[in-house]
C-alpha atoms as a PDB file:
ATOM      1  CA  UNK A   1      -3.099   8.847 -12.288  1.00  0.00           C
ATOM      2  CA  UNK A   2      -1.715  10.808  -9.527  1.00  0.00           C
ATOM      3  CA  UNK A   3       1.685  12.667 -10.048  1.00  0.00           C
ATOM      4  CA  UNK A   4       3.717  14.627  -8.030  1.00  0.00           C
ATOM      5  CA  UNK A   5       6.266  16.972  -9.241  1.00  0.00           C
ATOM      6  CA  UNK A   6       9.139  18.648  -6.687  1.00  0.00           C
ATOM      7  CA  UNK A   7      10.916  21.910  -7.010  1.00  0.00           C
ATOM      8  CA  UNK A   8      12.951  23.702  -4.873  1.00  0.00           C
ATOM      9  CA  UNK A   9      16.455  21.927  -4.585  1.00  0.00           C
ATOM     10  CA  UNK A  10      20.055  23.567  -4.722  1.00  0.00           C
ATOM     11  CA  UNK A  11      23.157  24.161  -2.925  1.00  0.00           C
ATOM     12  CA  UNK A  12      23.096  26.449   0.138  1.00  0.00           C
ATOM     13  CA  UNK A  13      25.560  27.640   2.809  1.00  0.00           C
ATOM     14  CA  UNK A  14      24.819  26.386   6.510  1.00  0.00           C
ATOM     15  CA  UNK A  15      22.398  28.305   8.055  1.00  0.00           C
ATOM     16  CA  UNK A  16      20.440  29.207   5.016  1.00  0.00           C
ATOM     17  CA  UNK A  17      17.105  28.751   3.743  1.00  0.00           C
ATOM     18  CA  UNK A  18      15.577  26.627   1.289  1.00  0.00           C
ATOM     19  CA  UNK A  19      12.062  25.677  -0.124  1.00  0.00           C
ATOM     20  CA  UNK A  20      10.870  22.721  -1.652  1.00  0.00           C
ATOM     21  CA  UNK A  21       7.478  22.658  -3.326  1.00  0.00           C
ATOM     22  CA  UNK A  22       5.352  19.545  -4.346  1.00  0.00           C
ATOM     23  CA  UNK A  23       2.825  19.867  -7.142  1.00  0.00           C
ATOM     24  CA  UNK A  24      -0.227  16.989  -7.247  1.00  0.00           C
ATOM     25  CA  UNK A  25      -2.184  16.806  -9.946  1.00  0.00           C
ATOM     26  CA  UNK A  26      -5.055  14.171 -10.978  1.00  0.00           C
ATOM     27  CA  UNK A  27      -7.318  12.586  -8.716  1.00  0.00           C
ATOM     28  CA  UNK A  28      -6.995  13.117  -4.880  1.00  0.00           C
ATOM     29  CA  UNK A  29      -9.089  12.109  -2.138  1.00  0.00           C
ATOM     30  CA  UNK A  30     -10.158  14.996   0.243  1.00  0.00           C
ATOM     31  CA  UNK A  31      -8.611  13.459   3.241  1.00  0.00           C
ATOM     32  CA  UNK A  32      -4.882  13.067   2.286  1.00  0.00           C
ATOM     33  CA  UNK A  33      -1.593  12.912   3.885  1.00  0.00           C
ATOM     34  CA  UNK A  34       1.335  15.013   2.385  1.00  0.00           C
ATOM     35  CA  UNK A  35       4.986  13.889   3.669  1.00  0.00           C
ATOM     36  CA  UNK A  36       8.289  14.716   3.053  1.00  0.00           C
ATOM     37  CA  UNK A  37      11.263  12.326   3.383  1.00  0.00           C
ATOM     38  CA  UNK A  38      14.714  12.387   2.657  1.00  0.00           C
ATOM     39  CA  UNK A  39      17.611  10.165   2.383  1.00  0.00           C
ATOM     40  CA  UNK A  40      21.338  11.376   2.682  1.00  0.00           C
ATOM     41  CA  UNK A  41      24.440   9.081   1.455  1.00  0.00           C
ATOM     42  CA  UNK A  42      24.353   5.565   3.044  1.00  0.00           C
ATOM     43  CA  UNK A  43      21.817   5.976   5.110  1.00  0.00           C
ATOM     44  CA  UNK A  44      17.868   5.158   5.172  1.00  0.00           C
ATOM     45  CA  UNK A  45      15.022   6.912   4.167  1.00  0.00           C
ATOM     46  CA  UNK A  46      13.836   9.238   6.905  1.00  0.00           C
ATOM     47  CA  UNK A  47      10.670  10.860   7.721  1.00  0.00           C
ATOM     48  CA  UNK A  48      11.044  14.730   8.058  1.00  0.00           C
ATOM     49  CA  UNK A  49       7.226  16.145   8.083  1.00  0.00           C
ATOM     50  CA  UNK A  50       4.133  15.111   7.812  1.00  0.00           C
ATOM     51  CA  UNK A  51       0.997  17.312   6.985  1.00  0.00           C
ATOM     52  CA  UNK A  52      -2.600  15.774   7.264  1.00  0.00           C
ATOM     53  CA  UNK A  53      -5.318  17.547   5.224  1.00  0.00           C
ATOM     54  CA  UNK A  54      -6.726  18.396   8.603  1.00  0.00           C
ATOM     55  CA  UNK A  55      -3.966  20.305   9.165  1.00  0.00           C
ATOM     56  CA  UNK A  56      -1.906  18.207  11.630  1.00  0.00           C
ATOM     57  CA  UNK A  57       1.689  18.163  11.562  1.00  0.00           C
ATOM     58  CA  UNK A  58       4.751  16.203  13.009  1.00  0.00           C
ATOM     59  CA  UNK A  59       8.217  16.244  12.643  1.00  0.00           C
ATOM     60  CA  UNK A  60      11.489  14.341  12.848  1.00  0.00           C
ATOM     61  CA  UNK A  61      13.700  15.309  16.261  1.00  0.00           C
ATOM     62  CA  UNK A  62      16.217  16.589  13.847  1.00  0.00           C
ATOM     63  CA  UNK A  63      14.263  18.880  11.790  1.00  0.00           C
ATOM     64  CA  UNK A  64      12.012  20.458  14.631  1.00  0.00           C
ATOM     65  CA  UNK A  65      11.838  23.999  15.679  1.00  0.00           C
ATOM     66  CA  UNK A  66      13.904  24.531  11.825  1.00  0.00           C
ATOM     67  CA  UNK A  67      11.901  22.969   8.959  1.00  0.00           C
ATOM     68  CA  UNK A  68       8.416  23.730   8.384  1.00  0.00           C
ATOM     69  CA  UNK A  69       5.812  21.897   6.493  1.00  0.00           C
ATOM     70  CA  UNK A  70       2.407  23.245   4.743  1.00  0.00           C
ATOM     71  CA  UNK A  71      -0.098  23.119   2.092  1.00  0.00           C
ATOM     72  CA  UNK A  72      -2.144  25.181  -0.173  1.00  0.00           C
ATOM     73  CA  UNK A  73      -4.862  22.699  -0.994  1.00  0.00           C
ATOM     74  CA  UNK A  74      -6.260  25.057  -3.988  1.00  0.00           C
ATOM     75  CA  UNK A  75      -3.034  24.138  -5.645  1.00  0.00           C
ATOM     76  CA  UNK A  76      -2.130  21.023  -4.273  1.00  0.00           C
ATOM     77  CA  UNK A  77       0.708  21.440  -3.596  1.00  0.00           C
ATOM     78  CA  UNK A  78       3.048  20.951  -0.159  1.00  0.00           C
ATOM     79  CA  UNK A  79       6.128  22.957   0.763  1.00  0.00           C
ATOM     80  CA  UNK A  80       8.999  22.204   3.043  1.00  0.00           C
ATOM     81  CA  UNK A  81      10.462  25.431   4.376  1.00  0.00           C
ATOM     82  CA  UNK A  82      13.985  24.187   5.246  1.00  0.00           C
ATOM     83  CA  UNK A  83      15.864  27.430   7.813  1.00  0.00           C
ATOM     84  CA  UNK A  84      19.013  26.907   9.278  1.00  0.00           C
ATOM     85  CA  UNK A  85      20.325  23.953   7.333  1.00  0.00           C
ATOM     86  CA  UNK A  86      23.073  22.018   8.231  1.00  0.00           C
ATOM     87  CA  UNK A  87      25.591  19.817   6.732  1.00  0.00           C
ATOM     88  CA  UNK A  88      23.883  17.156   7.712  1.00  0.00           C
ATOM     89  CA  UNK A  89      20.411  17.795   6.106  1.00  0.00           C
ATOM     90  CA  UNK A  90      22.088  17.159   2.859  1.00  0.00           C
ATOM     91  CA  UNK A  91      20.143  14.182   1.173  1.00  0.00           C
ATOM     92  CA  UNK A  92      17.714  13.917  -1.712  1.00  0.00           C
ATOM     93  CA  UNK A  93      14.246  15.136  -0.523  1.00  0.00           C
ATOM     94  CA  UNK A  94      10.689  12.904  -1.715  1.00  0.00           C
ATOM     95  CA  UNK A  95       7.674  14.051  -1.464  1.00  0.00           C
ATOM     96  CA  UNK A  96       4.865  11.844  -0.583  1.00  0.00           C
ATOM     97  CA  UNK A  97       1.293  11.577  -0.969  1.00  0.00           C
ATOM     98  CA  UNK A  98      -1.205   8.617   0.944  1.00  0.00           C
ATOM     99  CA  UNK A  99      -4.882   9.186  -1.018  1.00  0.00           C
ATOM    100  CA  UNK A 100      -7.003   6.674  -0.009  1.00  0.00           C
ATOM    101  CA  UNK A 101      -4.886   2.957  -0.870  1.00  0.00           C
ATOM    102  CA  UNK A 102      -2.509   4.580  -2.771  1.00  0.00           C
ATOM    103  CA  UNK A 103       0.943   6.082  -2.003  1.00  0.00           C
ATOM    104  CA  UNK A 104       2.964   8.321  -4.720  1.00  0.00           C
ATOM    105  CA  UNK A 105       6.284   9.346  -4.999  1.00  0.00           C
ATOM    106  CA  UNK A 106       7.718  12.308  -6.325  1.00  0.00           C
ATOM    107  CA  UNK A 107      11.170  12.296  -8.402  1.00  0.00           C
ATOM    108  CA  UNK A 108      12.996  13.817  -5.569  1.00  0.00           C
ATOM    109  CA  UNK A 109      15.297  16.932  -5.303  1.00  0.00           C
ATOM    110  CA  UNK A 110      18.622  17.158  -4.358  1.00  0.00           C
ATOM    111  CA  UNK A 111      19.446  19.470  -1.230  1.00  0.00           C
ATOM    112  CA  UNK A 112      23.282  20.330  -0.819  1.00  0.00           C
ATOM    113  CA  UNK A 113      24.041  22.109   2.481  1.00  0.00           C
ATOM    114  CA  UNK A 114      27.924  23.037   2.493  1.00  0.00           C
ATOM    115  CA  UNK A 115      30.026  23.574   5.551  1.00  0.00           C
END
């Protein structure tokens, strides 16, 4: 049983900084994809950054060039460095994790960006 535990989550001023971190642990596959979504107040889950175990990324338009994603596979575990959040990025982050068939969720964290 796979299970992913977030950290990272608070209240920040715009333009601040945050991390989130994502902890795996039980059995992975080698070739994994790590994602990070969100979803703010009445609106639908988005996408934000993906990380392939290969080390390919992609982000949303409105995230680029500010949020970046990466991995330390010794501890699996994904991070989300979140710089010069907006309003806007408030929502509750998920982590994600596609191993082979299966996709896991973590409990998600809440990420407050105030005006």
């Amino acid at each position: 049983q796979v299970q992913l535990v977030e950290s990272g989550g608070g209240l920040v001023q715009a333009g601040g900084s945050l991390r989130l971190s994502c902890a795996a642990s039980g059995s992975i596959f080698s070739i994994n994809v790590r994602n990070w979504y969100r979803r703010a107040p009445g609106k639908q889950r988005e996408l934000v950054a993906v990380m392939t175990s290969g080390g390919t990324t992609n982000y949303a338009v409105s995230v680029k060039g500010r949020f970046t994603i990466s991995r330390d596979n010794a501890k699996n575990t994904v991070y989300l460095k979140m710089n010069s959040l907006k309003p806007e990025d408030t929502a509750v982050y998920y982590c994600n994790l596609l191993s082979g068939p299966r996709d896991y969720w973590g409990q998600g964290t809440q990420v407050t960006v105030s005006s």
